[in-house]
N, C-alpha and C. Protein backbone atom coordinates (compact mmCIF):
# COMPACT_ATOMS: atom_id res chain seq x y z
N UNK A 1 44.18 172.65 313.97
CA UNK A 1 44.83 172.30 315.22
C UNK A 1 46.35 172.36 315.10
N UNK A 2 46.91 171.83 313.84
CA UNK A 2 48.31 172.16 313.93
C UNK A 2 49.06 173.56 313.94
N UNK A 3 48.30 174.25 313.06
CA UNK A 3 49.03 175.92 313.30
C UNK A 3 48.57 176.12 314.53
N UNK A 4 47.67 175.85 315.33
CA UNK A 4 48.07 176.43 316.21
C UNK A 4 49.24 175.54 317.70
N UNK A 5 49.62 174.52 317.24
CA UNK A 5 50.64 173.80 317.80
C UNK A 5 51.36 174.52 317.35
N UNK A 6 52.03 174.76 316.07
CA UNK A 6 53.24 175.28 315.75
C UNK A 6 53.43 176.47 316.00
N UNK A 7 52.29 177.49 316.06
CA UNK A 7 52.47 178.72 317.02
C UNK A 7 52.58 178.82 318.40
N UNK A 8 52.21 177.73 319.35
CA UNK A 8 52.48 177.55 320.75
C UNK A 8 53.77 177.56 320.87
N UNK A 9 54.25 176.50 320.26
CA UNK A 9 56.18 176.27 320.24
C UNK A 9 56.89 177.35 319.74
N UNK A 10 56.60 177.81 318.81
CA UNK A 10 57.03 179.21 318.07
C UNK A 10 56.91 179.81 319.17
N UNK A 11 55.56 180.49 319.84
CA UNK A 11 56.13 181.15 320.84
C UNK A 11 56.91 180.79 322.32
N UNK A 12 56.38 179.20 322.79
CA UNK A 12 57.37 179.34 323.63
C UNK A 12 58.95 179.17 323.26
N UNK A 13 59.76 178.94 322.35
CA UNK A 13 60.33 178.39 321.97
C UNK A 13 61.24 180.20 322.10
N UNK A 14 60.68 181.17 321.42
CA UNK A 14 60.92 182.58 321.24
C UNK A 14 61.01 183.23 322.98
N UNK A 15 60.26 182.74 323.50
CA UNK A 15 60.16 183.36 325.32
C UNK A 15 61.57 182.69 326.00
N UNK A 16 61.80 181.43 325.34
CA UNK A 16 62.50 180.17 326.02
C UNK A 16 64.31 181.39 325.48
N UNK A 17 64.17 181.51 324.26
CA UNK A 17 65.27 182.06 323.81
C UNK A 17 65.06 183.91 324.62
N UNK A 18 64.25 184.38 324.71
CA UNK A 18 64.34 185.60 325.35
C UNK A 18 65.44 185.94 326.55
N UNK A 19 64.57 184.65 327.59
CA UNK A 19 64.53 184.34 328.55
C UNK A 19 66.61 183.81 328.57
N UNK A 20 66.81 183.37 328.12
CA UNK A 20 68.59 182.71 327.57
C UNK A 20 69.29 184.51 327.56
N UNK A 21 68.85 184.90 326.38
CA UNK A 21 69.51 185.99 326.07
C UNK A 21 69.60 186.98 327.53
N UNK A 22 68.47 187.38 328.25
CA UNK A 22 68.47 188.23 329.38
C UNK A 22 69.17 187.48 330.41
N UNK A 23 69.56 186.60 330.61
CA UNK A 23 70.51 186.18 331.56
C UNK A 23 71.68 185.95 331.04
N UNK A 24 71.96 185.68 329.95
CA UNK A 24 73.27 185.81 329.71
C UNK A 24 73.92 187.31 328.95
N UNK A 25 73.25 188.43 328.90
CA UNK A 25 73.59 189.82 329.19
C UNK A 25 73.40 190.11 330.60
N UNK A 26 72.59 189.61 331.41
CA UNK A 26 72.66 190.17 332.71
C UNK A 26 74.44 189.54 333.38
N UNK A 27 74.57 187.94 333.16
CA UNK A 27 75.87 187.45 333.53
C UNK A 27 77.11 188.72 332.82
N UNK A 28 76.97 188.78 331.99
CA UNK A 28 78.13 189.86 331.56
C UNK A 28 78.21 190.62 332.13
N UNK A 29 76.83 191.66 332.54
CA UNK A 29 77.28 192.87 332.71
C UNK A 29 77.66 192.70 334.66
N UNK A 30 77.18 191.49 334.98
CA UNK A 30 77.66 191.32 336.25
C UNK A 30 79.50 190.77 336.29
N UNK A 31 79.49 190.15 335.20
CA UNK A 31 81.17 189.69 335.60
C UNK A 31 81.84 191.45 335.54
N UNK A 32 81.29 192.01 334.61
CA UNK A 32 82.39 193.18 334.14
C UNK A 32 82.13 194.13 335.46
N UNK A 33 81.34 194.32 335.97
CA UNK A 33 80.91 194.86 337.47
C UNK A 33 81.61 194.25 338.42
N UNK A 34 82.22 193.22 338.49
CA UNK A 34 83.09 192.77 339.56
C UNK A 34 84.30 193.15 338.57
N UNK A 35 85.13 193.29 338.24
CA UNK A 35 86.22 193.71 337.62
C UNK A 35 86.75 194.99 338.81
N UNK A 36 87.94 194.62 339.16
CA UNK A 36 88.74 196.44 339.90
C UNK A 36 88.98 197.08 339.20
N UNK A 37 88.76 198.01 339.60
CA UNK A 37 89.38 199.25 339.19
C UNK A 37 90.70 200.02 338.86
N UNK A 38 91.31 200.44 338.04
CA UNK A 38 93.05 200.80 338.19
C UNK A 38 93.22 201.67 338.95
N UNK A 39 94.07 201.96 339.27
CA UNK A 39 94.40 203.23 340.10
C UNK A 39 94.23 204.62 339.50
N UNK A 40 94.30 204.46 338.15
CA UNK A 40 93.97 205.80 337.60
C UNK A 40 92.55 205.89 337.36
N UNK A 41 91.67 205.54 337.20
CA UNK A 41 90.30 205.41 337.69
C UNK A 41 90.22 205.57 338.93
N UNK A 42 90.51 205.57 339.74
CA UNK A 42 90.11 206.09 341.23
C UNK A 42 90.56 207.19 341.64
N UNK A 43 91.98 207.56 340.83
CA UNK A 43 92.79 209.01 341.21
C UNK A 43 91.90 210.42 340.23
N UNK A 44 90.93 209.66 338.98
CA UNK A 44 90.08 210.45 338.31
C UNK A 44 88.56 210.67 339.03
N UNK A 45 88.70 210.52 339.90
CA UNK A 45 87.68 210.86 341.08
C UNK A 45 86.54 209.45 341.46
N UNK A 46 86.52 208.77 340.93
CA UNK A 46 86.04 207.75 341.40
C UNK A 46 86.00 207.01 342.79
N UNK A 47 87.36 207.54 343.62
CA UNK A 47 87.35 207.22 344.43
C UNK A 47 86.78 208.14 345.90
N UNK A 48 86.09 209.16 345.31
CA UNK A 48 85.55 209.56 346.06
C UNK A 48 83.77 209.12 346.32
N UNK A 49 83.73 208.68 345.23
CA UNK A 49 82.40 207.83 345.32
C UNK A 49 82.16 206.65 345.97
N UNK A 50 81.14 206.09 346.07
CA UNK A 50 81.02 204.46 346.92
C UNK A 50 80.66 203.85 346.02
N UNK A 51 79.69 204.23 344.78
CA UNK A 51 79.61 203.08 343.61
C UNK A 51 78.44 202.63 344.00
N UNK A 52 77.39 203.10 344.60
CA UNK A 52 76.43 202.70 344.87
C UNK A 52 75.51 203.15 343.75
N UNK A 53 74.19 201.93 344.64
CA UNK A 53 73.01 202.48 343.59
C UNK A 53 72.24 204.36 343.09
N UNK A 54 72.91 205.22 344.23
CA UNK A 54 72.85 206.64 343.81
C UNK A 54 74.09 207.05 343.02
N UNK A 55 74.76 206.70 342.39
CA UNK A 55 76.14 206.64 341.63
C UNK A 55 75.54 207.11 340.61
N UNK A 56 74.87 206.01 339.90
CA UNK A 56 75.26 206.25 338.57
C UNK A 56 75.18 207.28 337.69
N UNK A 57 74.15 208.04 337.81
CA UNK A 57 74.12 209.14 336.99
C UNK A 57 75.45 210.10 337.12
N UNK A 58 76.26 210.04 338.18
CA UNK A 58 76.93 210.79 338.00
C UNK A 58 78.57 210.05 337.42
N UNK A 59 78.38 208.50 337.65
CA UNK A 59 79.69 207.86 336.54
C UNK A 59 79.05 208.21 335.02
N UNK A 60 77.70 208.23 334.84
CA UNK A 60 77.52 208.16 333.51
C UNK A 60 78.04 209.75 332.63
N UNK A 61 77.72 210.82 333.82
CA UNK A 61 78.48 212.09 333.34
C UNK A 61 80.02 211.71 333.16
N UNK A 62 80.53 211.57 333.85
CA UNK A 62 81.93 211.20 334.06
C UNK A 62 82.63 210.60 331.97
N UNK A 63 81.48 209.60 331.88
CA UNK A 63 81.66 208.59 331.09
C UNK A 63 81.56 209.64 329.73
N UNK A 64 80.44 210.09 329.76
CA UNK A 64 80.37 211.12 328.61
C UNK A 64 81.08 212.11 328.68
N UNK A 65 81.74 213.00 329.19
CA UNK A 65 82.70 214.06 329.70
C UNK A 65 84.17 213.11 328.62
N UNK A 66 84.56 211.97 329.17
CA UNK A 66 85.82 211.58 328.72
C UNK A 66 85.27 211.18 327.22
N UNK A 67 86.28 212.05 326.83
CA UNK A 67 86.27 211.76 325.06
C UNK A 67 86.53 210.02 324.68
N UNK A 68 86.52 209.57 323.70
CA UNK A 68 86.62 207.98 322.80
C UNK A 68 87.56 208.40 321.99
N UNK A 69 88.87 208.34 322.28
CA UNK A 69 89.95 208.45 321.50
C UNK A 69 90.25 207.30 320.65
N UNK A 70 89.85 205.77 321.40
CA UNK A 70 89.98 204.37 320.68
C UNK A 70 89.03 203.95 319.64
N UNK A 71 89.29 202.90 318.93
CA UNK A 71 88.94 202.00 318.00
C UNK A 71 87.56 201.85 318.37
N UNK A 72 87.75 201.35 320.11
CA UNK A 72 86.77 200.15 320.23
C UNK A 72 85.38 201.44 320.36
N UNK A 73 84.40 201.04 320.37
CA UNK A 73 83.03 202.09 320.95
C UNK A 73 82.21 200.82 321.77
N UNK A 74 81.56 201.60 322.51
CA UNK A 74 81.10 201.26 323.66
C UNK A 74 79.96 202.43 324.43
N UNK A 75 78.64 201.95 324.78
CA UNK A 75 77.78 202.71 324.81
C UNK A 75 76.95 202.17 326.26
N UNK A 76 76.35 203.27 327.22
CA UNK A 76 75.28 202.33 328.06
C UNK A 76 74.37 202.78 328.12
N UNK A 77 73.58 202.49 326.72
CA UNK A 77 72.60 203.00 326.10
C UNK A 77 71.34 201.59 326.77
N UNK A 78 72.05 200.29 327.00
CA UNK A 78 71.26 199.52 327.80
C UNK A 78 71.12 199.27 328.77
N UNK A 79 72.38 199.12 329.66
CA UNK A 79 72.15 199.62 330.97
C UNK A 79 71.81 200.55 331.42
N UNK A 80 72.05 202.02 330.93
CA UNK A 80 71.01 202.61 331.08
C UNK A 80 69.60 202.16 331.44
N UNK A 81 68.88 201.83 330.20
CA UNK A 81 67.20 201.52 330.37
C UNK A 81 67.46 200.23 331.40
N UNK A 82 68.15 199.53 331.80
CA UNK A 82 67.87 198.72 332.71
C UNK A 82 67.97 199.47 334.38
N UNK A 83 68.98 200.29 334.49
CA UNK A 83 68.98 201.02 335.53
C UNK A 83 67.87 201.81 335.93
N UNK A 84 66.86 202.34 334.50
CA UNK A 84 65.91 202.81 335.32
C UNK A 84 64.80 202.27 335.40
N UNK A 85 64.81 200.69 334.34
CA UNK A 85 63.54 199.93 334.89
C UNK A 85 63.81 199.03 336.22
N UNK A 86 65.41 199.43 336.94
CA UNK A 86 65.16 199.22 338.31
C UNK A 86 65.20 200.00 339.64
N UNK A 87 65.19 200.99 339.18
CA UNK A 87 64.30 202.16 339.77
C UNK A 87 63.60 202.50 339.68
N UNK A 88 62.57 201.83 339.08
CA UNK A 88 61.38 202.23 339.00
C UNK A 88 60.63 200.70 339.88
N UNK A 89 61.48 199.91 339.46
CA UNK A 89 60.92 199.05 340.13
C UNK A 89 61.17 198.83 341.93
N UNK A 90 62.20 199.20 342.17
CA UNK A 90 63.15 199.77 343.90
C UNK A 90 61.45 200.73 344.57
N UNK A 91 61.33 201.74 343.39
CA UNK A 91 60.25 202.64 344.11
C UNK A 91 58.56 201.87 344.33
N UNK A 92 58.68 201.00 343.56
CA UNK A 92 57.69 200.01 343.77
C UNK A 92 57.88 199.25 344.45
N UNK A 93 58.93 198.76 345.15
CA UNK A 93 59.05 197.80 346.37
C UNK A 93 59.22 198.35 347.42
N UNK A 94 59.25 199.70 347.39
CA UNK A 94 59.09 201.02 348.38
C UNK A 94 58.02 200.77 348.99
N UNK A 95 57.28 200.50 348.18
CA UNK A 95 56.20 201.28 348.63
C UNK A 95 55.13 200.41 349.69
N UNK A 96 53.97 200.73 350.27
CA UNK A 96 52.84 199.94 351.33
C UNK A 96 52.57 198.63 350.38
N UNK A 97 52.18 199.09 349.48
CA UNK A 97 51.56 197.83 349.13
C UNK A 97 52.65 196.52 348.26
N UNK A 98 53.51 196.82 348.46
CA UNK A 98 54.75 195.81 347.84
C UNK A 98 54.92 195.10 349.77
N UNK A 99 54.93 195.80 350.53
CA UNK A 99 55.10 195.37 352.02
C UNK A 99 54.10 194.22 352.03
N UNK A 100 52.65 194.79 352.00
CA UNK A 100 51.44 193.81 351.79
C UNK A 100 51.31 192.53 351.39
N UNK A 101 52.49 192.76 350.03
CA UNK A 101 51.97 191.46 349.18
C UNK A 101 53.63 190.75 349.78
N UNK A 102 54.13 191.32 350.90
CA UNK A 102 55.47 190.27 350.56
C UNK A 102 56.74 190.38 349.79
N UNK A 103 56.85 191.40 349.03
CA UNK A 103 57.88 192.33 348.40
C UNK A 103 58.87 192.09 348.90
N UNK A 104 59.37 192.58 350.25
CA UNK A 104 60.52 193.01 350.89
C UNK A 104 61.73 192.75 350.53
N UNK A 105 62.12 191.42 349.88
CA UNK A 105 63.64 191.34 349.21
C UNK A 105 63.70 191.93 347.79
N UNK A 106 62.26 192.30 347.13
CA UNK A 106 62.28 193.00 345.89
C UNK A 106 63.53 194.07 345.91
N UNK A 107 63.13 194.95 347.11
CA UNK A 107 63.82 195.90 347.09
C UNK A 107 65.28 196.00 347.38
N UNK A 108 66.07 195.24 347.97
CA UNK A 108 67.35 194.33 348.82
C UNK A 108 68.02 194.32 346.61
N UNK A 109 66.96 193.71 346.20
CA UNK A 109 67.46 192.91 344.88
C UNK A 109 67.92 194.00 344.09
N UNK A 110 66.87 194.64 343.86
CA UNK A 110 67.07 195.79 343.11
C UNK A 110 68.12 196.96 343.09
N UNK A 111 68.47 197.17 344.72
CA UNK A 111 69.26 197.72 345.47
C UNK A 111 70.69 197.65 344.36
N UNK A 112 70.89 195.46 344.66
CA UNK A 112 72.19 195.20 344.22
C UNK A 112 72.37 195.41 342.76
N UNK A 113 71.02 195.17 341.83
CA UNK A 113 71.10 195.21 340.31
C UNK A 113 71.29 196.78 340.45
N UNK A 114 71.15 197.81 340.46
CA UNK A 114 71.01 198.88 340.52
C UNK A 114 72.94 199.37 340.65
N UNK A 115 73.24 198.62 341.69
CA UNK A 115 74.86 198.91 342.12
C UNK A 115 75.78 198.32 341.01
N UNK A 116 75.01 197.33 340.63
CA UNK A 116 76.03 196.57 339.42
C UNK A 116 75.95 197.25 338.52
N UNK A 117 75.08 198.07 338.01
CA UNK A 117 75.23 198.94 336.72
C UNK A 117 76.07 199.72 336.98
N UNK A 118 75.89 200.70 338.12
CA UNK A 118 77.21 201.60 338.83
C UNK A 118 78.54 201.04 338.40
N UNK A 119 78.79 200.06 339.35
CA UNK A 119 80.05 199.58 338.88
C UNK A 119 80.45 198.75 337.11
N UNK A 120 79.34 198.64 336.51
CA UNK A 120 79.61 198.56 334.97
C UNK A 120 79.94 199.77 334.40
N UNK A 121 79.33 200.47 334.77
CA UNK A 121 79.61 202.23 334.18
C UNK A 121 80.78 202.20 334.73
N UNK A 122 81.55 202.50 335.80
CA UNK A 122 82.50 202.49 335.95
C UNK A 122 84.22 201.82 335.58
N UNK A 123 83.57 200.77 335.51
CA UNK A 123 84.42 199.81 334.66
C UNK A 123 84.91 200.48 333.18
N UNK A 124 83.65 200.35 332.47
CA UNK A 124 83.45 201.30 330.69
C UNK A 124 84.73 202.53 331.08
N UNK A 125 84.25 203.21 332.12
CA UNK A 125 84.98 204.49 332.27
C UNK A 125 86.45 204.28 332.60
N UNK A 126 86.60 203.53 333.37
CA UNK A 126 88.16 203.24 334.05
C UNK A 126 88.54 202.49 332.49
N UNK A 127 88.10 202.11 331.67
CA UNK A 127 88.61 201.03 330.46
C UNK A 127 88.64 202.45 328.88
N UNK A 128 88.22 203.36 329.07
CA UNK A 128 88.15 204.56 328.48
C UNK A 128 89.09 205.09 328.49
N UNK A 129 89.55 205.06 329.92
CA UNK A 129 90.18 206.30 330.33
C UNK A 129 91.73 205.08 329.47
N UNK A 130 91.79 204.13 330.13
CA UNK A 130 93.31 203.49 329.61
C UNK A 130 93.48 203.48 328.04
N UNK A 131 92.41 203.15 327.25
CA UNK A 131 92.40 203.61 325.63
C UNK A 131 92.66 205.27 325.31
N UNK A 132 92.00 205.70 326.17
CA UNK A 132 92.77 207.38 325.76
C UNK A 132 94.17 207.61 326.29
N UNK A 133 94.75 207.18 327.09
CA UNK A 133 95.94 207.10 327.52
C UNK A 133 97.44 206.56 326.07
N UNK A 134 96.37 205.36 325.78
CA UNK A 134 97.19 204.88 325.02
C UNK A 134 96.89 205.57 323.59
N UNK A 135 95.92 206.23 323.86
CA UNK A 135 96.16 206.65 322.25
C UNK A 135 96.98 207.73 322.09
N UNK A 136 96.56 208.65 323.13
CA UNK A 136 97.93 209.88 323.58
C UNK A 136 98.91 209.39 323.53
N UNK A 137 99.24 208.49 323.95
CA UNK A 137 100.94 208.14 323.62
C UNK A 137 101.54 207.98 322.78
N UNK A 138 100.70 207.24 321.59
CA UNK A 138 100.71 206.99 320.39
C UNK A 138 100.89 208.10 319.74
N UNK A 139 99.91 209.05 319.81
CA UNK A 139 100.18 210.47 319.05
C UNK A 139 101.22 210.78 319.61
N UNK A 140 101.71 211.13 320.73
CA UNK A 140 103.38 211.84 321.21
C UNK A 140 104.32 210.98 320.55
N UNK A 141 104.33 209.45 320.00
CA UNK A 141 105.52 209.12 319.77
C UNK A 141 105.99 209.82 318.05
N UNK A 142 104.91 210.24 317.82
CA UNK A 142 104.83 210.42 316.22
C UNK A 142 105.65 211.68 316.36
């Protein structure tokens, strides 16, 4: 009876910490998604976009296109997979039977998680672009 107490807690204890960790990466990648934009990020075409949830694939070209001249590295190798386990999930609240069961803000939700990655990608990119700036300068002063 006790191992299996101590495996109950073990696992909730592991779900309890899951559960911590995914909201406090989701809080990040939402503060850095509200962050503006510089002006040179928007004059690099960004501002022809809306930053919406059909965005991203094309900030994420953007993102890979601009070289990593800096120190720091930086990857959205996870937002990524979160962007498309919420499009996948958007197309499931699409659909008749998400209507059926009551869904309807599923999709509203997803909408906004979907836009916040947009504007995280974008952020990465507008914060890219100012490390390559400065590293160019650096090389010209030499």
């Amino acid at each position: 009876m006790v191992p299996m107490a101590a495996s109950l807690i073990l696992v909730l204890s592991v779900a309890a910490l899951a559960q911590f960790a995914l909201s406090y990466w989701r809080a990040l990648l939402l503060e850095t998604a509200a962050r503006d934009l510089s002006p040179r990020a928007l004059e690099a075409g960004l501002a022809k976009l809306e930053l919406g949830p059909k965005d991203f694939d094309v900030v994420v070209s953007m993102y890979r296109l601009c070289p990593q001249l800096g120190e720091r590295r930086s990857n959205l190798t996870v937002v990524r997979a979160y962007y498309r386990s919420m499009r996948a999930l958007a197309n499931v609240a699409q659909s008749r039977l998400a209507h059926v069961l009551g869904l309807d803000r599923l999709a509203d939700w997803t909408q906004r998680e979907m836009q916040a990655c947009t504007r995280y990608a974008a952020v990465l990119l507008d914060q890219r672009l100012t490390e390559n700036l400065a590293s160019a300068a650096k090389i010209q002063s030499y």
